[in-house]
Protein backbone atom coordinates (compact mmCIF):
# COMPACT_ATOMS: atom_id res chain seq x y z
CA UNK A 1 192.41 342.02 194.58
CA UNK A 2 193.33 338.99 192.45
CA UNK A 3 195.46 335.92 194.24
CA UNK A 4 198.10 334.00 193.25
CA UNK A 5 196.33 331.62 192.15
CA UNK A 6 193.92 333.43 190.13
CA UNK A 7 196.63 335.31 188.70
CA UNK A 8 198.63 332.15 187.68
CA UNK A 9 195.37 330.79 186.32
CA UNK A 10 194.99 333.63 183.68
CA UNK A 11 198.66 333.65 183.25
CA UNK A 12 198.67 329.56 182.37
CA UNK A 13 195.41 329.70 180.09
CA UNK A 14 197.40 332.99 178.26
CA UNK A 15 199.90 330.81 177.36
CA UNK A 16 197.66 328.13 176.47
CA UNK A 17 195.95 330.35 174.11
CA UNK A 18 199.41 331.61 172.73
CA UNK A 19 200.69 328.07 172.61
CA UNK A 20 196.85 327.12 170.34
CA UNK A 21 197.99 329.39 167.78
CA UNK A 22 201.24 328.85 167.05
CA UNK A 23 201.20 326.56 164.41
CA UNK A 24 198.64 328.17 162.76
CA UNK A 25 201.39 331.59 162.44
CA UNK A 26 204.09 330.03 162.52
CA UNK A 27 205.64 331.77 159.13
CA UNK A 28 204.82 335.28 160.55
CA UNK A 29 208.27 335.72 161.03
CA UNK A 30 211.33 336.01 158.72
CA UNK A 31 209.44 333.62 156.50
CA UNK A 32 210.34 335.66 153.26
CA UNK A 33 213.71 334.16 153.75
CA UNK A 34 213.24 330.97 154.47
CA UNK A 35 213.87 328.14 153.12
CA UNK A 36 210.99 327.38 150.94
CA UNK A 37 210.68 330.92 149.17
CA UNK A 38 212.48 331.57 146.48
CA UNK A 39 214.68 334.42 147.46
CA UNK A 40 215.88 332.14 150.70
CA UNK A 41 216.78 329.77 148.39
CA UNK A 42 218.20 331.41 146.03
CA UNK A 43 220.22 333.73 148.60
CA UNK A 44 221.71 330.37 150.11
CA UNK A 45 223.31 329.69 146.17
CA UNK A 46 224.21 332.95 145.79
CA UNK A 47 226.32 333.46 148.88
CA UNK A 48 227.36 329.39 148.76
CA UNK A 49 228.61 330.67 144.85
CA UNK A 50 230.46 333.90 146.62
CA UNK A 51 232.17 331.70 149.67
CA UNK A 52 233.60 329.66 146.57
CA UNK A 53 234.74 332.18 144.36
CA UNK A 54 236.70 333.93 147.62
CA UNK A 55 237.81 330.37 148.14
CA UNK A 56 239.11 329.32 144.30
CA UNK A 57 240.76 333.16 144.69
CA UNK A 58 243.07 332.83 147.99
């Protein structure tokens, strides 16, 4: 049976590991609407355009 220690130990270098690769997949999530694609961008105009139009309409 594992101790505490040894369990922490595989638990820390886990999260070492995890903590390695995050830069490298970093974009793996919602990255198709970020910022630097073009539909993030160009959602961002389109819904700044709509907020102004309800805005110029009150």
């Amino acid at each position: 049976m594992a101790t505490n220690k040894e369990i922490s130990k595989a638990y820390t270098d886990k999260m070492l590991e995890d903590y390695k690769w995050t830069p490298v997949n970093w974009r793996a999530w919602g990255s198709f609407w970020g910022w630097g694609t073009p539909t993030g961008l160009g959602l961002f105009f389109v819904l700044t355009a709509f907020a102004v139009w309800i805005l110029f309409h009150l």
